[in-house]
Structures are given as C-alpha cells and as structure tokens.
N, C-alpha and C. Protein backbone atom coordinates (compact mmCIF):
# COMPACT_ATOMS: atom_id res chain seq x y z
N UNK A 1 83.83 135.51 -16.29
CA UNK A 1 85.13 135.20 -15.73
C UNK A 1 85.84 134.20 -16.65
N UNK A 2 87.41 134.16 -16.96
CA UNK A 2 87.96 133.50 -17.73
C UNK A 2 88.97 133.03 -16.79
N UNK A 3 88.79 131.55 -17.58
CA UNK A 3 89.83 130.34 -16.23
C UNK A 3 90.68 130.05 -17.35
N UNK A 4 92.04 130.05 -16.81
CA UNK A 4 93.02 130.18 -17.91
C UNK A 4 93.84 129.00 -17.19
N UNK A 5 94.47 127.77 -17.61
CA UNK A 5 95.62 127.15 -17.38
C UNK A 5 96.99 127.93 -16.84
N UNK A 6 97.45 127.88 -16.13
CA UNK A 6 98.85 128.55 -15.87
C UNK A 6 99.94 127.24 -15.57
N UNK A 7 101.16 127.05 -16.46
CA UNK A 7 101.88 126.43 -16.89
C UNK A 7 103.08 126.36 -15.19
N UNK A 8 103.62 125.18 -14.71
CA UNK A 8 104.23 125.28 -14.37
C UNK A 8 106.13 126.14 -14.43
N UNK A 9 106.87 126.25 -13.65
CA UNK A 9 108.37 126.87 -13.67
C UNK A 9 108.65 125.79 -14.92
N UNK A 10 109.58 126.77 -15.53
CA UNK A 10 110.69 125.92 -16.52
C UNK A 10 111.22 124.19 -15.70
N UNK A 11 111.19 123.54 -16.19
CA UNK A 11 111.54 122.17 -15.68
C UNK A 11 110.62 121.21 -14.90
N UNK A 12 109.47 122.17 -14.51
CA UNK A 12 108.73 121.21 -13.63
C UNK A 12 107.40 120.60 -14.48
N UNK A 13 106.56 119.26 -13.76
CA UNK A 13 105.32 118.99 -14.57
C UNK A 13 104.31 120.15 -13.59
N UNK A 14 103.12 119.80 -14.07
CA UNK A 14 102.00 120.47 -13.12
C UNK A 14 100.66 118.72 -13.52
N UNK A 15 100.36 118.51 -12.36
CA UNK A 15 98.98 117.95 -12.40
C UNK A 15 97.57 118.52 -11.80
N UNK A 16 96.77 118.26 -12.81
CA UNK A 16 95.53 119.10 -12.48
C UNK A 16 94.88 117.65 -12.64
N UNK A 17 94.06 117.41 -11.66
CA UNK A 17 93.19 116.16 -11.22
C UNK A 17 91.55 116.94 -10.77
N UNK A 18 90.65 115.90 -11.26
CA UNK A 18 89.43 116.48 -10.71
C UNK A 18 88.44 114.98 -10.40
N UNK A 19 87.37 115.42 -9.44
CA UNK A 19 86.29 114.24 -9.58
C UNK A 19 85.01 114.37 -9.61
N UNK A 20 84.20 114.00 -10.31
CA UNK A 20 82.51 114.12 -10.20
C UNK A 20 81.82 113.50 -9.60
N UNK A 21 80.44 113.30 -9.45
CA UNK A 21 79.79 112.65 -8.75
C UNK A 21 78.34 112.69 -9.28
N UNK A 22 77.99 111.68 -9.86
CA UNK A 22 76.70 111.12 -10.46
C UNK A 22 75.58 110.25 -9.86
N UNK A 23 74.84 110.39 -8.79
CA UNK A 23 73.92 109.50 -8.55
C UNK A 23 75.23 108.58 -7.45
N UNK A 24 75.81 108.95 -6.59
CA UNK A 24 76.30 108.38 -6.26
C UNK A 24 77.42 107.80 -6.39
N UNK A 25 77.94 107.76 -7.96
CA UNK A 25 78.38 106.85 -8.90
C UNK A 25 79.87 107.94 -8.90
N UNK A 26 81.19 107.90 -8.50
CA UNK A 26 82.19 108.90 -9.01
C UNK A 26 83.06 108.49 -9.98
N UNK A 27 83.65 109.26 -10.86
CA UNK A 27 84.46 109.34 -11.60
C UNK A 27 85.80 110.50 -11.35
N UNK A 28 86.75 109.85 -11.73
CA UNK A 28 87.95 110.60 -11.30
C UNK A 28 88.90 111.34 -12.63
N UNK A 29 89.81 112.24 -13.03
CA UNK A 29 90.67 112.26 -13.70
C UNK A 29 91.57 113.60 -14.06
N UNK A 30 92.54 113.02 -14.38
CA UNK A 30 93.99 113.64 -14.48
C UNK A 30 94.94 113.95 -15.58
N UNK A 31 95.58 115.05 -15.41
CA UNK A 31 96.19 115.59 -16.93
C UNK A 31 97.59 116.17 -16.28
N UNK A 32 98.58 115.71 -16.84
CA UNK A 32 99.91 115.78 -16.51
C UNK A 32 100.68 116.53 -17.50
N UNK A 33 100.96 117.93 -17.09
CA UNK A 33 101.22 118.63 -18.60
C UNK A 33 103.26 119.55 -17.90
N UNK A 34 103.80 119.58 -18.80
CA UNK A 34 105.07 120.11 -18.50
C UNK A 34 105.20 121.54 -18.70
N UNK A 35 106.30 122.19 -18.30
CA UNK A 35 105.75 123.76 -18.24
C UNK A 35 105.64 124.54 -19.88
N UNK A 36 105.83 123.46 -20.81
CA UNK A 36 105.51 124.31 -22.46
C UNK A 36 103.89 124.04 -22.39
N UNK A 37 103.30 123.43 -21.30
CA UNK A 37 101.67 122.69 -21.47
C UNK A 37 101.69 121.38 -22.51
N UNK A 38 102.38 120.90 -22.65
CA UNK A 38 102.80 119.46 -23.63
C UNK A 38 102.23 118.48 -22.51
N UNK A 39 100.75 117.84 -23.22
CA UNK A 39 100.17 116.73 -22.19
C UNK A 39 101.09 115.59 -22.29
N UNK A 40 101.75 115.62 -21.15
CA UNK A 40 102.92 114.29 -21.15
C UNK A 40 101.78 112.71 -21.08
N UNK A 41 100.53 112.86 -19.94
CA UNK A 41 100.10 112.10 -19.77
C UNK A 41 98.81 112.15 -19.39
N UNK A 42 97.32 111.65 -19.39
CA UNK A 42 96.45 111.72 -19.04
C UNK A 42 95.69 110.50 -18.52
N UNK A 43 94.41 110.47 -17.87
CA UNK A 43 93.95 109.03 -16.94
C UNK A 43 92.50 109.29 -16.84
N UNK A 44 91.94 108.57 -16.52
CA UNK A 44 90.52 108.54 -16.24
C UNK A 44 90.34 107.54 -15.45
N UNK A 45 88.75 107.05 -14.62
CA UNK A 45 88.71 105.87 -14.34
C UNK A 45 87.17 106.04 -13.34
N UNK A 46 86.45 105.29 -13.37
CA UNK A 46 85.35 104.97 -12.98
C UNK A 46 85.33 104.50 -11.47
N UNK A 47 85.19 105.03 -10.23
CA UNK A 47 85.58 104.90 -9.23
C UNK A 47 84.26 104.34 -7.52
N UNK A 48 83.63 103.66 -8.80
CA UNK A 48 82.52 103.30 -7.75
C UNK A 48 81.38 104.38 -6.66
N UNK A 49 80.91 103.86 -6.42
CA UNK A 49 79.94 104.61 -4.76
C UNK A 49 81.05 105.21 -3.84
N UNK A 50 81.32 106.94 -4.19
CA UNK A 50 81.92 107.45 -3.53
C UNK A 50 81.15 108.54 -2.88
N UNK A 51 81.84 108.84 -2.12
CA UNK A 51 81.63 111.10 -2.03
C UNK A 51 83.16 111.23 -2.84
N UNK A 52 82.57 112.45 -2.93
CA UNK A 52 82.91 113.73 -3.49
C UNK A 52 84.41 113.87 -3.37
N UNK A 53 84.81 113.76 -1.99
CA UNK A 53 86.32 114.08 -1.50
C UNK A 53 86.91 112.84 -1.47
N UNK A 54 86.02 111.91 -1.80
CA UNK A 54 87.33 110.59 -1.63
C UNK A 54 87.67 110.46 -3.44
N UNK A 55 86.87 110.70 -4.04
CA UNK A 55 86.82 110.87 -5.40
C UNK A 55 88.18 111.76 -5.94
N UNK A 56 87.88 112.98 -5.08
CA UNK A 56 89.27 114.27 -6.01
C UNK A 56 90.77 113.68 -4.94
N UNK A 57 90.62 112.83 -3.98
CA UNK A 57 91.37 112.24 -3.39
C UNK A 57 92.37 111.11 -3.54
N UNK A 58 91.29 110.11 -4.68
CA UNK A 58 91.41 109.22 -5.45
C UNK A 58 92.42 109.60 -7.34
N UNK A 59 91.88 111.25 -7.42
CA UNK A 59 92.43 111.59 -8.81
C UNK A 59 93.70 112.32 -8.20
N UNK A 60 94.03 112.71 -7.34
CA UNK A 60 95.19 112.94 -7.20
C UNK A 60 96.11 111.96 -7.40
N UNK A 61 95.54 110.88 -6.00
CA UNK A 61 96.78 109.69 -5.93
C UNK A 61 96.69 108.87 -7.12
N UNK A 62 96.18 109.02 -7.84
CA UNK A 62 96.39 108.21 -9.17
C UNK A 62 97.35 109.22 -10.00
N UNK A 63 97.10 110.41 -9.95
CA UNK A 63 98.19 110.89 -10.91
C UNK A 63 99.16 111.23 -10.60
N UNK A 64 99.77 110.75 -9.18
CA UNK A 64 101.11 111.29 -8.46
C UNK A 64 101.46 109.75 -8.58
N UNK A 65 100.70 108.45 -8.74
CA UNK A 65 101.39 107.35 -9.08
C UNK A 65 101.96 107.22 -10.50
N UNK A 66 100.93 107.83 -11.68
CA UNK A 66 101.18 107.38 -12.47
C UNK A 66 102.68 108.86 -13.12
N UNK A 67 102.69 109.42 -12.34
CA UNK A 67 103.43 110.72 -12.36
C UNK A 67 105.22 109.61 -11.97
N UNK A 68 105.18 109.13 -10.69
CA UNK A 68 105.63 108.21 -10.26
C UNK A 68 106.40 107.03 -11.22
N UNK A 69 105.60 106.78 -11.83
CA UNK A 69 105.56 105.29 -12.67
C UNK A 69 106.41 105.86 -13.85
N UNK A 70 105.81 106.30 -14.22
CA UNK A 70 106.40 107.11 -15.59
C UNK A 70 108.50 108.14 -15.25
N UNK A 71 108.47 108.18 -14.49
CA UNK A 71 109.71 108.80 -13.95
C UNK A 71 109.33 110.62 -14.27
N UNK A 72 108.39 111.25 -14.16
CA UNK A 72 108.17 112.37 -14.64
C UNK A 72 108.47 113.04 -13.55
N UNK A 73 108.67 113.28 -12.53
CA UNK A 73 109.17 114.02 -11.22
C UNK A 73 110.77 114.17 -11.35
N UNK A 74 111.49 113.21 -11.62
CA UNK A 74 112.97 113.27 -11.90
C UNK A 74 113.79 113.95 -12.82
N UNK A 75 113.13 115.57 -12.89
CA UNK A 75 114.11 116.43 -14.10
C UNK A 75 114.16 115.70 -15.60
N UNK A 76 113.27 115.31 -15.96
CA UNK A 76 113.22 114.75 -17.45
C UNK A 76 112.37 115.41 -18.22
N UNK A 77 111.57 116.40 -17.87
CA UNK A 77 110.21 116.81 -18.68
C UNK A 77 111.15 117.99 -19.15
C-alpha cells in the first residue's frame, strides 16, 4: 500500500500532527505545509508520561497555536 500526502485547496495550509509513545514517555509533532506542499513550518517536543491520545491531542493544539502565532490561517500562504 502507498500513503501519499494530498496537498490542501489552492489558498489553504494543511497540518498533519502525530504522537508516539515510548515506555510511557510521549513525543509529539507537526508539519504545516501550504497547498504547493511548501513546509511553511514544523515542531517537535518531548511531552512527558502520557497516553497515546493526550499525546496526538497535544500535537494538534500545538500546531493550530503555532499555525495561530505565525498568522498562517489568514489567506497569506
């Protein structure tokens, strides 16, 4: 099976966020790409003694802040 990226509509970003889970231990992270796939922005971050769902929960809201922060939602990409 082949997993292919699919690019958001003309004008919009797309975020793809994911999280793991090591011994307990989660890690989170996020890739903010515009609809040519041009990585506008990317994140990582080490997220302590989680599960699983607070983890991919955690990589979202980090990349809808830093999505946020950056003004990338406001027709600029």
């Amino acid at each position: 099976m082949v997993i292919k990226w699919h690019p958001p509509l003309t004008g919009w970003i797309k975020i793809n966020f994911d999280g793991s889970l090591m011994n307990s231990q989660a890690s989170i992270g996020f890739v903010i790409r515009n609809y040519d796939g041009h990585v506008l922005l990317a994140g990582s971050n080490n997220v302590g003694e989680n599960s699983i769902n607070v983890a991919k929960s955690i990589a979202l809201r980090d990349g809808l802040a830093a999505a946020i922060e950056r003004g990338l939602g406001s027709n600029r990409c």
